[in-house]
Protein backbone atom coordinates (compact mmCIF):
# COMPACT_ATOMS: atom_id res chain seq x y z
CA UNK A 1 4.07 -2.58 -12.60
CA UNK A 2 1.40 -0.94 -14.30
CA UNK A 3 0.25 -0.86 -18.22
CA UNK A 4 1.46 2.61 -18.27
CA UNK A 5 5.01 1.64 -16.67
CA UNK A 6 5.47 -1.08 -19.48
CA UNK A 7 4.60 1.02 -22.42
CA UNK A 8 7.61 3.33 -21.26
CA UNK A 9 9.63 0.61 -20.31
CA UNK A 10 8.98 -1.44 -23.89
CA UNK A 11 9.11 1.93 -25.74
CA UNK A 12 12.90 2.40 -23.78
CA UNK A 13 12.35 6.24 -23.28
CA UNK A 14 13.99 7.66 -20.36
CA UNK A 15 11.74 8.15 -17.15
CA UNK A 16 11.40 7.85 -13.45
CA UNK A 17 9.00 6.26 -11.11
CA UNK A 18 7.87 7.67 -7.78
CA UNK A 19 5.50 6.30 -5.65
CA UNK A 20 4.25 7.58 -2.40
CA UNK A 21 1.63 6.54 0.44
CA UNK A 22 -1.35 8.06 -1.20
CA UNK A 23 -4.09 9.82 1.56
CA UNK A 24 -7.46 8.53 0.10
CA UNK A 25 -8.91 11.78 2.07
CA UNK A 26 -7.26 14.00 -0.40
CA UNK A 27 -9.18 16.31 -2.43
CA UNK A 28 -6.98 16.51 -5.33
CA UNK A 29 -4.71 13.68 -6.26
CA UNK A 30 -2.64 16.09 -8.38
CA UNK A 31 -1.84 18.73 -5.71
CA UNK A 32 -1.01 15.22 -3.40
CA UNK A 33 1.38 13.81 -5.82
CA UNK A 34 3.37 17.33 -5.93
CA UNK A 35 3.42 18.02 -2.57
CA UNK A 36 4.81 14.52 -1.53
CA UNK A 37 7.05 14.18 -4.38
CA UNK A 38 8.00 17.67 -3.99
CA UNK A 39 7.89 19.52 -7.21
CA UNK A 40 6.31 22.19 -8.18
CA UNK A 41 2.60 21.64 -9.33
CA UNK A 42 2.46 23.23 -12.63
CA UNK A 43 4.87 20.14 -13.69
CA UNK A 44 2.48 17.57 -12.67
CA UNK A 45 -0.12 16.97 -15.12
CA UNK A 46 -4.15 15.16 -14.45
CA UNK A 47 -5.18 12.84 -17.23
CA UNK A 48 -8.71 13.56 -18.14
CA UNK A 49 -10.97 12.08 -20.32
CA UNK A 50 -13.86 13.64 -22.20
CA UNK A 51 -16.86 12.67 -24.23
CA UNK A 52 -17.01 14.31 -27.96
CA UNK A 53 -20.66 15.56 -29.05
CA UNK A 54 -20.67 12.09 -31.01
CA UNK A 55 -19.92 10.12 -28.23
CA UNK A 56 -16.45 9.37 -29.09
CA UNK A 57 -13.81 9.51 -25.89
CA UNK A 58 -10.61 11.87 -26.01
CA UNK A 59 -7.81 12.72 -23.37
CA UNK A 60 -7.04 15.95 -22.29
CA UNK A 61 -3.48 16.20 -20.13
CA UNK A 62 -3.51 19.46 -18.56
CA UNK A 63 -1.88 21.00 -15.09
CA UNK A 64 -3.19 19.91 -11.89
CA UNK A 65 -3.00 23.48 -11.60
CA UNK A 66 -5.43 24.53 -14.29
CA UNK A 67 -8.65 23.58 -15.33
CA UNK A 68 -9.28 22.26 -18.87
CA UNK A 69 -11.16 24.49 -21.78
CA UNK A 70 -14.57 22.27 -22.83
CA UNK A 71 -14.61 24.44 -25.91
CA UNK A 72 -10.72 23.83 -26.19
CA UNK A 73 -10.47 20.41 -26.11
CA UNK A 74 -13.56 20.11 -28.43
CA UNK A 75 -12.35 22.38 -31.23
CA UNK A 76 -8.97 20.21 -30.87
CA UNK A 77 -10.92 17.12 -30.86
CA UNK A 78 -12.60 18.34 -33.94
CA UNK A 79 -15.80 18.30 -32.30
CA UNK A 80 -18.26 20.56 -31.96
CA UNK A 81 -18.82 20.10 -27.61
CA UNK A 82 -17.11 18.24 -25.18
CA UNK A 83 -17.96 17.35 -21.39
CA UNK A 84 -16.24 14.92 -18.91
CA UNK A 85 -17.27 11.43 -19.57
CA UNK A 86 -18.62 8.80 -17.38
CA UNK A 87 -16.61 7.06 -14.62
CA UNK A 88 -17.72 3.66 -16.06
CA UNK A 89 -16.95 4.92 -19.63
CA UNK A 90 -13.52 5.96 -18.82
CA UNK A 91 -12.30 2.91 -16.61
CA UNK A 92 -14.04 0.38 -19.75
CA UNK A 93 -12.04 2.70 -22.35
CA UNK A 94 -8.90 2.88 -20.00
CA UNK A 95 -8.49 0.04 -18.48
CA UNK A 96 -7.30 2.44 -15.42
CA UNK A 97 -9.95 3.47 -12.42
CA UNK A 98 -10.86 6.96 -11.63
CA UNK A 99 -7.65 8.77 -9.53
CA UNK A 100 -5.83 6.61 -11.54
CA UNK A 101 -5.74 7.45 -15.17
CA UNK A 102 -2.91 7.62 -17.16
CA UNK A 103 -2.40 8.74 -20.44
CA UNK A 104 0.11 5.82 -21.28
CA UNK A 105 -1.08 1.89 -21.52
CA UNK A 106 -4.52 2.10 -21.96
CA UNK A 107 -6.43 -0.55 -22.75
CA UNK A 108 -7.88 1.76 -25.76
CA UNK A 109 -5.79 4.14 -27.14
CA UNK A 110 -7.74 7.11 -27.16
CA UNK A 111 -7.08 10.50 -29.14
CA UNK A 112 -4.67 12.40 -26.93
CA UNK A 113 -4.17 16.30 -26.09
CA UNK A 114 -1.43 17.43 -23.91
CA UNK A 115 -1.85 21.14 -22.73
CA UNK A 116 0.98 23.37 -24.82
CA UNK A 117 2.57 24.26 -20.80
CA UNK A 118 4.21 20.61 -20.63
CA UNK A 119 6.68 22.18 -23.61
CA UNK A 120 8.01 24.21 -21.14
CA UNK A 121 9.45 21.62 -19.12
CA UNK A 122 12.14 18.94 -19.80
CA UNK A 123 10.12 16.67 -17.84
CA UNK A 124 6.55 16.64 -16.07
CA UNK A 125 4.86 13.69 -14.04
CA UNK A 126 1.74 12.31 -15.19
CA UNK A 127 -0.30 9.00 -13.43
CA UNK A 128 2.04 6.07 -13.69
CA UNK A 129 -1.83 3.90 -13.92
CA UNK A 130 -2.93 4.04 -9.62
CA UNK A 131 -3.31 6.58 -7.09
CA UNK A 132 0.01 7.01 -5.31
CA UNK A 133 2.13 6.28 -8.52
CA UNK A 134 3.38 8.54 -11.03
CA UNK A 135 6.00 8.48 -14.06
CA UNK A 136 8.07 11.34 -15.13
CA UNK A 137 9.21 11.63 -18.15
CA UNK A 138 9.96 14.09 -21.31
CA UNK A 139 7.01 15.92 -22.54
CA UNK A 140 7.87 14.90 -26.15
CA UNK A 141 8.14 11.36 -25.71
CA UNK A 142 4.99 11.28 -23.85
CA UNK A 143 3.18 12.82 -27.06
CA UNK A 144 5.23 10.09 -28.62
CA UNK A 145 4.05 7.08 -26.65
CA UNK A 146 0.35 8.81 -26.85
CA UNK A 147 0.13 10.11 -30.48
CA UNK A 148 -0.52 13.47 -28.47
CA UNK A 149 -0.72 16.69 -30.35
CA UNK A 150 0.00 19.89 -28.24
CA UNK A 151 -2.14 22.06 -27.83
CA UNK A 152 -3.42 24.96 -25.69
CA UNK A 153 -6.40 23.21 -23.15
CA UNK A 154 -6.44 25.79 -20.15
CA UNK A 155 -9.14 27.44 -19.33
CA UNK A 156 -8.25 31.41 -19.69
């Protein structure tokens, strides 16, 4: 059981659990998670967070396919830059380490972005709070559970 796991759970929206033996020699934990849950990758999504040009944190939930838009995220952040923040910054803010991350139960709730592509799927999978864990559920009542705002946050 993870933070992320109970906010679902206490929130009662409808989602799934799957766990699998995570390879600590993978390169990308997103591409892992797809390939041994065995969907297609564009439907699992990497929580990342950023630091605004003031400092303040923000999460960005994009494809594990795609790579996130600095500019993007800023200008939906209603900041001016944006850049990934530090390890030690993100697992203080999170409460999650680095792998990890999910966009649900965190320790601080942090402004939330979820790339527009999520709409296009009744549900994706996003970190369930450790490596090896993830939760699927409906785009729209992960924006719910986050505050999330859809956006676009691919790079083109």
């Amino acid at each position: 059981m993870t933070p992320g796991i109970n906010a679902a759970r206490t929130a009662r929206v409808d989602h799934d659990i799957h766990e699998y033996p995570h390879d600590s020699a993978s390169e990308s934990y997103g591409i892992e998670a797809a390939e041994k849950i065995g969907v297609e990758p564009g439907r699992v999504f990497k929580t990342l967070v950023v630091a605004l040009d003031g400092g303040e944190l923000a999460v960005a939930v994009v494809p594990v396919t795609a790579l996130l838009s600095m500019k993007r995220i800023a200008r939906a952040a209603r900041g001016k830059k944006a850049a990934m923040a530090n390890p030690d910054a993100v697992q203080r803010s999170t409460g999650y380490v680095m792998g990890g991350v999910s966009p649900l139960g965190q320790k601080r709730r942090l402004k939330t972005f979820i790339d527009a592509s999520a709409e296009a799927y009744d549900t994706i999978f996003v970190s369930a709070g450790r490596r090896g864990l993830e939760i699927e559920l409906a785009p729209r009542d992960l924006a719910k559970l986050t505050d999330g705002r859809f956006t676009t946050l691919q790079q083109e």
